[in-house]
C-alpha atoms as a PDB file:
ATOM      1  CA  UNK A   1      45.342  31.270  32.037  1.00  0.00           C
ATOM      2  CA  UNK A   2      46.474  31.048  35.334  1.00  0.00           C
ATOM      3  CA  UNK A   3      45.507  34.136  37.697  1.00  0.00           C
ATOM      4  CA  UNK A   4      48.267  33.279  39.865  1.00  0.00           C
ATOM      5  CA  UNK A   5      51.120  33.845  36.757  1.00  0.00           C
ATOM      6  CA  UNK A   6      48.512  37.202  35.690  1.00  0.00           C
ATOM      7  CA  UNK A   7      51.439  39.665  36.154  1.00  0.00           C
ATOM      8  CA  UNK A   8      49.956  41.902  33.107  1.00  0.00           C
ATOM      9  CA  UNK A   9      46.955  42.304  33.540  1.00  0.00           C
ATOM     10  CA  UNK A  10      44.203  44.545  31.249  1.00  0.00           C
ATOM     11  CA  UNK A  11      43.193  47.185  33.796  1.00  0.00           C
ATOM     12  CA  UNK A  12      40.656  49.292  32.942  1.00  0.00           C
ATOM     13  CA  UNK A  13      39.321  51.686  36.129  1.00  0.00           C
ATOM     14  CA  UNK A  14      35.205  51.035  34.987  1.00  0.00           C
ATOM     15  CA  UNK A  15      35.740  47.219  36.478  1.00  0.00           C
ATOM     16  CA  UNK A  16      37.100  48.840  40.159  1.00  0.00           C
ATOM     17  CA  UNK A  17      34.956  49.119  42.971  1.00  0.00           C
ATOM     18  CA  UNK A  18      35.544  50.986  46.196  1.00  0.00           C
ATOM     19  CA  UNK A  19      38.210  50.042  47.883  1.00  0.00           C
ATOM     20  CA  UNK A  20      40.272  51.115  50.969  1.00  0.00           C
ATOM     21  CA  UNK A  21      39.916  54.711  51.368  1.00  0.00           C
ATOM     22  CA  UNK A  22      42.334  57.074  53.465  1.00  0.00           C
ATOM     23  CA  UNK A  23      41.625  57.563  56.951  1.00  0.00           C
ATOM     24  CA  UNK A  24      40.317  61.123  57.681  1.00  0.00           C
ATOM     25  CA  UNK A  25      40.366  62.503  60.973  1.00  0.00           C
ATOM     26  CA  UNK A  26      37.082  63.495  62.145  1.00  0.00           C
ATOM     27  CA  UNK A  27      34.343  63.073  64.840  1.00  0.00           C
ATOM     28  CA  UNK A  28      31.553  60.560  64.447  1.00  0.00           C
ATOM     29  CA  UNK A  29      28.271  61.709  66.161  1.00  0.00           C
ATOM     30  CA  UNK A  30      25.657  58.843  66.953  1.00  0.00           C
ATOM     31  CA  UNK A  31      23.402  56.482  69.213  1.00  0.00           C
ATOM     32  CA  UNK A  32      24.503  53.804  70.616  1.00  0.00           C
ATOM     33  CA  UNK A  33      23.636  50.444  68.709  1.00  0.00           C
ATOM     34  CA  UNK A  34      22.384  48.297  71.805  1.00  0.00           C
ATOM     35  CA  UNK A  35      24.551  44.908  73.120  1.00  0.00           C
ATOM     36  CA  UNK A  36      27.166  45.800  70.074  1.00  0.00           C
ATOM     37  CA  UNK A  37      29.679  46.309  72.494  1.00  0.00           C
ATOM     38  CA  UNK A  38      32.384  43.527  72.327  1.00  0.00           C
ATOM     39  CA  UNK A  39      36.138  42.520  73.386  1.00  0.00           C
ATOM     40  CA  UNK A  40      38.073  42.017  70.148  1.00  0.00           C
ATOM     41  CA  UNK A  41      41.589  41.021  69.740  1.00  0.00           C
ATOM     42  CA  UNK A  42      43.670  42.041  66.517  1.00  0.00           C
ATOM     43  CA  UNK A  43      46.613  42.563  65.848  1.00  0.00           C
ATOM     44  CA  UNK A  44      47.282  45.918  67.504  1.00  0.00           C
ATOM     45  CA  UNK A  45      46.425  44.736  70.904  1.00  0.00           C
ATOM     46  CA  UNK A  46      42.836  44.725  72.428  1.00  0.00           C
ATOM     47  CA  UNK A  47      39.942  46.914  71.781  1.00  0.00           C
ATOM     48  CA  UNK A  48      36.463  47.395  72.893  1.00  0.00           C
ATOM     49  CA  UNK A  49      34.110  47.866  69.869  1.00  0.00           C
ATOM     50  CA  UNK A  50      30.500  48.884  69.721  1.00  0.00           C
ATOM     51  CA  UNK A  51      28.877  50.467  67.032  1.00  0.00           C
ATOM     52  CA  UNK A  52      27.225  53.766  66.874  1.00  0.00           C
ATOM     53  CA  UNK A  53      23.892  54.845  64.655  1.00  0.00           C
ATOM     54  CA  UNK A  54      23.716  58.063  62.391  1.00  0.00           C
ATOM     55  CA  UNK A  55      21.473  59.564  60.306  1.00  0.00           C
ATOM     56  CA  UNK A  56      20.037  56.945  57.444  1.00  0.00           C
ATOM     57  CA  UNK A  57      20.262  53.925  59.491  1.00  0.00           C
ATOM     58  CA  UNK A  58      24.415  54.225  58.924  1.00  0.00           C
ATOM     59  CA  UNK A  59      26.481  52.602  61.322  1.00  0.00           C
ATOM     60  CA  UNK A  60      29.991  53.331  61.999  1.00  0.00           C
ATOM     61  CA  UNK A  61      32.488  50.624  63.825  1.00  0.00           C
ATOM     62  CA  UNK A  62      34.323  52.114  66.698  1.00  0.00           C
ATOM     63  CA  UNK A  63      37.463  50.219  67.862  1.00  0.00           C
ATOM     64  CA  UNK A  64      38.595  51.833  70.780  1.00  0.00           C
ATOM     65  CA  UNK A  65      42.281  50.873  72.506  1.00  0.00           C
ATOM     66  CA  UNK A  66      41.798  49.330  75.916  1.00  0.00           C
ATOM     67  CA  UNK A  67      45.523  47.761  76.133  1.00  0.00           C
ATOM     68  CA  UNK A  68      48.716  48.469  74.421  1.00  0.00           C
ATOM     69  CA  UNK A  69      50.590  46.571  71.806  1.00  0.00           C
ATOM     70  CA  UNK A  70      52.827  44.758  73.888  1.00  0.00           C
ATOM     71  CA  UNK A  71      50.309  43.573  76.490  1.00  0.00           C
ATOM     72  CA  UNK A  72      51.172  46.642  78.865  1.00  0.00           C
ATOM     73  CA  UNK A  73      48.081  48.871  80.540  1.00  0.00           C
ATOM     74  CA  UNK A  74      47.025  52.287  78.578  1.00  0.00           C
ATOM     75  CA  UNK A  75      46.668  54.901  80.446  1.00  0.00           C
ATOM     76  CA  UNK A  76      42.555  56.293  81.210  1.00  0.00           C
ATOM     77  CA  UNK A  77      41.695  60.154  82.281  1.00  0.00           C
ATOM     78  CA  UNK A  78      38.116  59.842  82.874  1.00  0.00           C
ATOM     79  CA  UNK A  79      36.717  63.166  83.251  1.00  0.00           C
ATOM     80  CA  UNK A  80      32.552  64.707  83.858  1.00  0.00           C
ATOM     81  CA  UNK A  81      31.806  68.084  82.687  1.00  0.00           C
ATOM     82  CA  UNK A  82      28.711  69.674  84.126  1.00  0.00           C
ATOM     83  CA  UNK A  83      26.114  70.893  80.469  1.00  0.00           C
ATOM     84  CA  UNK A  84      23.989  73.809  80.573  1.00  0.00           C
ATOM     85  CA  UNK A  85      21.175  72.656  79.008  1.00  0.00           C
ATOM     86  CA  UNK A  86      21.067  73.368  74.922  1.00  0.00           C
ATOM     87  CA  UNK A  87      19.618  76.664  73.534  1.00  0.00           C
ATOM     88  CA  UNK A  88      17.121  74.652  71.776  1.00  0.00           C
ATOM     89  CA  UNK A  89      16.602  72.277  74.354  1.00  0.00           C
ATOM     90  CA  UNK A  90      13.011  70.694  74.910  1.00  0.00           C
ATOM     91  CA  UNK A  91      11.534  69.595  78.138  1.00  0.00           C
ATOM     92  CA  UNK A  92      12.282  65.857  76.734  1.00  0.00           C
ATOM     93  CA  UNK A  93      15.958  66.388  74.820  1.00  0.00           C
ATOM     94  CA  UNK A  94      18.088  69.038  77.220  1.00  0.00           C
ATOM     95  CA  UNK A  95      21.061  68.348  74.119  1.00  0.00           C
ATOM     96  CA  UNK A  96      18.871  70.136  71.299  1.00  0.00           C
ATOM     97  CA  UNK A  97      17.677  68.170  68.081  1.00  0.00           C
ATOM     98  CA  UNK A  98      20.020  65.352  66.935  1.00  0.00           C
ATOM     99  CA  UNK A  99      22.841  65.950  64.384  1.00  0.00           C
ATOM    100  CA  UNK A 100      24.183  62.475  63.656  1.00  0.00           C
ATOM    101  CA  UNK A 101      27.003  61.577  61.183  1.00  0.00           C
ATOM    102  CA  UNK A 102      30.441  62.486  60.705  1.00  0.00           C
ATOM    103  CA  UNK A 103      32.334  66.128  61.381  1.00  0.00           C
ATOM    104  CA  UNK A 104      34.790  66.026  59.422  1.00  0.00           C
ATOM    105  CA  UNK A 105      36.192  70.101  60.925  1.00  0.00           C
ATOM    106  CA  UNK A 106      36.333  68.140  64.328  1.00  0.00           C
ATOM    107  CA  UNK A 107      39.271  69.586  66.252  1.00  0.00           C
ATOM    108  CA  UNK A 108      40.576  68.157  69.562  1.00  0.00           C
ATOM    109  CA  UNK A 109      43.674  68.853  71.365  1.00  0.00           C
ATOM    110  CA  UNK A 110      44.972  67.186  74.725  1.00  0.00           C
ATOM    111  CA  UNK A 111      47.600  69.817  75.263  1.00  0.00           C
ATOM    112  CA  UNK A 112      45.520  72.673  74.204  1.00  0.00           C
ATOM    113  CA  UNK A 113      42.990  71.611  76.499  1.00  0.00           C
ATOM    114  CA  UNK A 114      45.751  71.105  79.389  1.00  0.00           C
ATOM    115  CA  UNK A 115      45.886  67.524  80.058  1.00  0.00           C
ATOM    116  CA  UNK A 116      49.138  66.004  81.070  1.00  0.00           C
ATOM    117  CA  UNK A 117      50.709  62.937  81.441  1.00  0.00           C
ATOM    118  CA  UNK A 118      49.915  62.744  85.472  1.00  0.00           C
ATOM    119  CA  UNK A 119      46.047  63.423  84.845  1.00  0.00           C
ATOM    120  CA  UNK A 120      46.729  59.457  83.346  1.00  0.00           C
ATOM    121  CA  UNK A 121      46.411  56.187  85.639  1.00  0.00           C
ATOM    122  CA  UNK A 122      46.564  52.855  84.357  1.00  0.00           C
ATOM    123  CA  UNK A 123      44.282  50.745  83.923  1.00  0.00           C
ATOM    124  CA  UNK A 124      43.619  47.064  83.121  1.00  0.00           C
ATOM    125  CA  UNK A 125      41.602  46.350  80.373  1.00  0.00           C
ATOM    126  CA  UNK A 126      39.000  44.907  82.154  1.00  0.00           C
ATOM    127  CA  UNK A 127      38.336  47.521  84.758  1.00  0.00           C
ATOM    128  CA  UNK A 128      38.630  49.984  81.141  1.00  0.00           C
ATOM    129  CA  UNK A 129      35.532  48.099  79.317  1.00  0.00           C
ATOM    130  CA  UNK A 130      33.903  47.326  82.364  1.00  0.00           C
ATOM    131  CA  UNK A 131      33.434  51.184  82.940  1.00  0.00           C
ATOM    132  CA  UNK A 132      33.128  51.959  79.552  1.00  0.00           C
ATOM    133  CA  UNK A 133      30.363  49.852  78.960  1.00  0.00           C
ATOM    134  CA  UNK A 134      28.405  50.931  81.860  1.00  0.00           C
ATOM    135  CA  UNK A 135      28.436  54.345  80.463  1.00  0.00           C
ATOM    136  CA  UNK A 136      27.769  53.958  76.832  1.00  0.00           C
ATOM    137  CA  UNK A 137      24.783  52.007  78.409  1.00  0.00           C
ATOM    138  CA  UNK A 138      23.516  55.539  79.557  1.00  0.00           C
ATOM    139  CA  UNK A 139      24.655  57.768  77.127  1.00  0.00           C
ATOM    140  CA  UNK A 140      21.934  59.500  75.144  1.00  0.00           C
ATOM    141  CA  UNK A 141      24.665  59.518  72.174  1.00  0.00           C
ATOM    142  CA  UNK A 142      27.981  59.316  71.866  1.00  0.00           C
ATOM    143  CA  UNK A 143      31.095  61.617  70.088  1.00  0.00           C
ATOM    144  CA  UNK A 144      33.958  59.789  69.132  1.00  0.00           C
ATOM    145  CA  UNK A 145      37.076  61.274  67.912  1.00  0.00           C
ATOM    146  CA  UNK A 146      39.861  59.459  66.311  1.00  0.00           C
ATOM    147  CA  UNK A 147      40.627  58.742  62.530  1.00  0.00           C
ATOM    148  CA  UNK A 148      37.422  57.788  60.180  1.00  0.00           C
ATOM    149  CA  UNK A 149      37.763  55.151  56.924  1.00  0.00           C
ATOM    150  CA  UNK A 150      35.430  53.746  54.626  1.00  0.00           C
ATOM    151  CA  UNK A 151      36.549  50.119  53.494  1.00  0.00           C
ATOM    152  CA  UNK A 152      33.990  50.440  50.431  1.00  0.00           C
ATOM    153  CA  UNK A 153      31.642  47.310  51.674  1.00  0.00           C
ATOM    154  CA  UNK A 154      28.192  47.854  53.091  1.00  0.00           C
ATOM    155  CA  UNK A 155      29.338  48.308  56.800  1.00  0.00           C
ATOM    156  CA  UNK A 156      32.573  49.071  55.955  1.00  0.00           C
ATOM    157  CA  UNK A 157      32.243  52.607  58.241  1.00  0.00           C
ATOM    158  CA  UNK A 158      34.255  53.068  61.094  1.00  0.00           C
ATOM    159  CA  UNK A 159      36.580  54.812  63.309  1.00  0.00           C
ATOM    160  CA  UNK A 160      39.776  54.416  65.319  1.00  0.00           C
ATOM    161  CA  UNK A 161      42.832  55.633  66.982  1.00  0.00           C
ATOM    162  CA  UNK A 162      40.916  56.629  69.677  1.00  0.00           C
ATOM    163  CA  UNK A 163      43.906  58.224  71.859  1.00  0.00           C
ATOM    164  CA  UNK A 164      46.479  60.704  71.975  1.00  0.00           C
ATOM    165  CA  UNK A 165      47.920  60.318  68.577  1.00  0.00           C
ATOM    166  CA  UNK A 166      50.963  62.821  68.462  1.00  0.00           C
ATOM    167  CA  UNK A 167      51.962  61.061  65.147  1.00  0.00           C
ATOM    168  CA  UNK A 168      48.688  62.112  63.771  1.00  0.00           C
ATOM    169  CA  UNK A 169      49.236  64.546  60.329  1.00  0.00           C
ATOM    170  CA  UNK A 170      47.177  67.545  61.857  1.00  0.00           C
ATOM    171  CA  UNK A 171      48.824  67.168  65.433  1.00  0.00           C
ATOM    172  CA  UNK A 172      48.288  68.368  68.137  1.00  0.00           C
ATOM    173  CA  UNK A 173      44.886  69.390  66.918  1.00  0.00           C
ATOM    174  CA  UNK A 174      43.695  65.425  65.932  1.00  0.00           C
ATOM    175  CA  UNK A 175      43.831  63.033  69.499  1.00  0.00           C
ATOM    176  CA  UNK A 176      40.863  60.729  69.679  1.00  0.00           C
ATOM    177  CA  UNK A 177      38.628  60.574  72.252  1.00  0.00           C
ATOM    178  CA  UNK A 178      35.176  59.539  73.369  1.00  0.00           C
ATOM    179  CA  UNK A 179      32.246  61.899  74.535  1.00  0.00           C
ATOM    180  CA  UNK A 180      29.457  61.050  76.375  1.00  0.00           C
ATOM    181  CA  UNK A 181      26.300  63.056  76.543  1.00  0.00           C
ATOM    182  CA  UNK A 182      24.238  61.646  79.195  1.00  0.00           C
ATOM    183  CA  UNK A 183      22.091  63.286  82.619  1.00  0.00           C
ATOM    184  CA  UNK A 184      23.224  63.176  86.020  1.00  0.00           C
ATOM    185  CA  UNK A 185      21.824  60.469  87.864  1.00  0.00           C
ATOM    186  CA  UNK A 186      21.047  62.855  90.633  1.00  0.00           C
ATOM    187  CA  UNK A 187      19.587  66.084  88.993  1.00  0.00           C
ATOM    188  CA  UNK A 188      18.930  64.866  85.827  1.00  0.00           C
ATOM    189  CA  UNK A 189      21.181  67.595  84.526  1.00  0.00           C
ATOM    190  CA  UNK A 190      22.406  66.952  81.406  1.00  0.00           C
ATOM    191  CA  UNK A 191      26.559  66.123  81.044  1.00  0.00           C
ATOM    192  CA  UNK A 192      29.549  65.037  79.221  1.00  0.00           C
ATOM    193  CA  UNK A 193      31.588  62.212  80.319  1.00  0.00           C
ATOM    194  CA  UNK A 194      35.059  62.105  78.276  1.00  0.00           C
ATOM    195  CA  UNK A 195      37.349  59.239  78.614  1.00  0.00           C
ATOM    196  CA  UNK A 196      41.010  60.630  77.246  1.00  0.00           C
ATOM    197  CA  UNK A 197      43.525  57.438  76.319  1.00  0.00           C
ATOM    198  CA  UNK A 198      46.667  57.118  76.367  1.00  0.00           C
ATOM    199  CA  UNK A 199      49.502  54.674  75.638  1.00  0.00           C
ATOM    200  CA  UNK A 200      52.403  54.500  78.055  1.00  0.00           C
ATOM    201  CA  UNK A 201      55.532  55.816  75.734  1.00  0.00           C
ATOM    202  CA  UNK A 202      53.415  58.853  74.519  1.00  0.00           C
ATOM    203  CA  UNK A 203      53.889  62.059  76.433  1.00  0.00           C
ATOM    204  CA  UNK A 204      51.757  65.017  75.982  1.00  0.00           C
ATOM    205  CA  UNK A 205      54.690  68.194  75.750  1.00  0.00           C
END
C-alpha cells in the first residue's frame, strides 16, 4: 500500500513519540555555551542564536530577533543595573550558588517596569549582534525571557520571542528579554545588563 493514498490510517497513541509541544512562556536560566553564537536566517527575519547550559548538561536554543520581518531595523534599549552582591554570595560567585533551568512563574513587564517607546533606537543588525556578542562573552550566565518549546528530539529545547510581545496570552506580564549577570569591568561589582527589543509597529501603551 501506498503511504501517500494512507488516508485511514490505524492510529493507536502507544506508536507516537513526542512531538511539537506548546510554547510556554517562561525564563531560561544558564551559561553560556562558548562560540555557539551564530547569524541565522529563517523565515521570520534574522536572529542571533547561541545556546545556553542548565543543570544536567541540557541545552536550550535561544533565537533572539535582531531585524524585523520585512528587512526594517528593531528597535534596542540597552540598559546596566548596578547588583548588590547576593545574600549568599562567596568571595568567588558575588550572584549566590547557580540555579540553572527553566522558571516557568517568570514574569516580565515593559510597561510595568516603565519603558516606552522613546527609551528605543534602532539599530542595524550588525551593530545589534556585534554588541550582543561582546557581552554574552562576559556574562557569568545569562536570563532569557521569551516563550519556551520542546520539539521532542534530543536538543529540541529552546526559546524565542525574545521582545515585547503584546500579542502574548499572559500580556503585559510575558515580553522577552535578555539578562546579563556579569561584573563591572572597573570595580568588579557584580551587574545586570538587559537588552529590551522591540519591533517598529509595536507600541508599549
Amino acid at each position: 500500500m501506498s503511504y501517500y493514498r494512507n488516508t485511514r490510517p490505524q492510529l493507536n497513541r502507544g506508536q507516537f513519540i513526542s512531538g511539537n509541544s506548546p510554547l510556554t512562556y517562561g525564563a531560561i536560566i544558564g551559561t553560556l555555551e562558548v562560540s555557539t553564537e551564530r547569524p541565522i536566517q529563517g523565515r521570520n527575519g534574522d536572529h542571533l542564536q547561541f545556546y545556553l547550559k542548565t543543570q544536567d548538561n541540557r541545552y536550550y536554543q535561544a533565537d533572539v530577533n535582531t531585524r524585523s520581518r520585512d528587512g526594517s531595523d528593531i528597535g534596542v534599549y540597552i540598559a546596566e543595573e548596578p547588583l548588590p552582591p547576593a545574600t549568599d554570595a562567596t568571595p568567588t560567585n558575588p550572584f549566590g550558588p547557580e540555579h540553572l533551568g527553566f522558571d516557568g512563574h517568570a514574569l516580565l513587564s515593559y510597561r510595568k517596569i516603565g519603558l516606552t517607546d522613546q527609551d528605543f533606537v534602532a539599530l542595524d543588525y550588525t551593530r545589534i549582534e556585534g554588541q550582543l556578542e561582546a557581552d554574552l562573552g562576559a556574562a557569568r550566565f545569562v536570563m532569557a525571557y521569551g516563550m519556551a518549546f520542546d520539539d521532542g528530539g534530543p536538543n529540541g529545547k529552546g526559546i524565542h520571542e525574545v521582545h515585547f510581545n503584546p500579542s502574548a496570552p499572559g500580556a503585559p506580564d510575558q515580553d522577552g528579554a535578555l539578562a546579563l549577570y556579569t561584573l563591572d569591568a572597573q570595580t568588579m561589582a557584580p551587574k545586570r545588563v538587559w537588552y529590551f527589543f522591540k519591533f517598529r509597529d509595536d507600541n508599549i501603551p
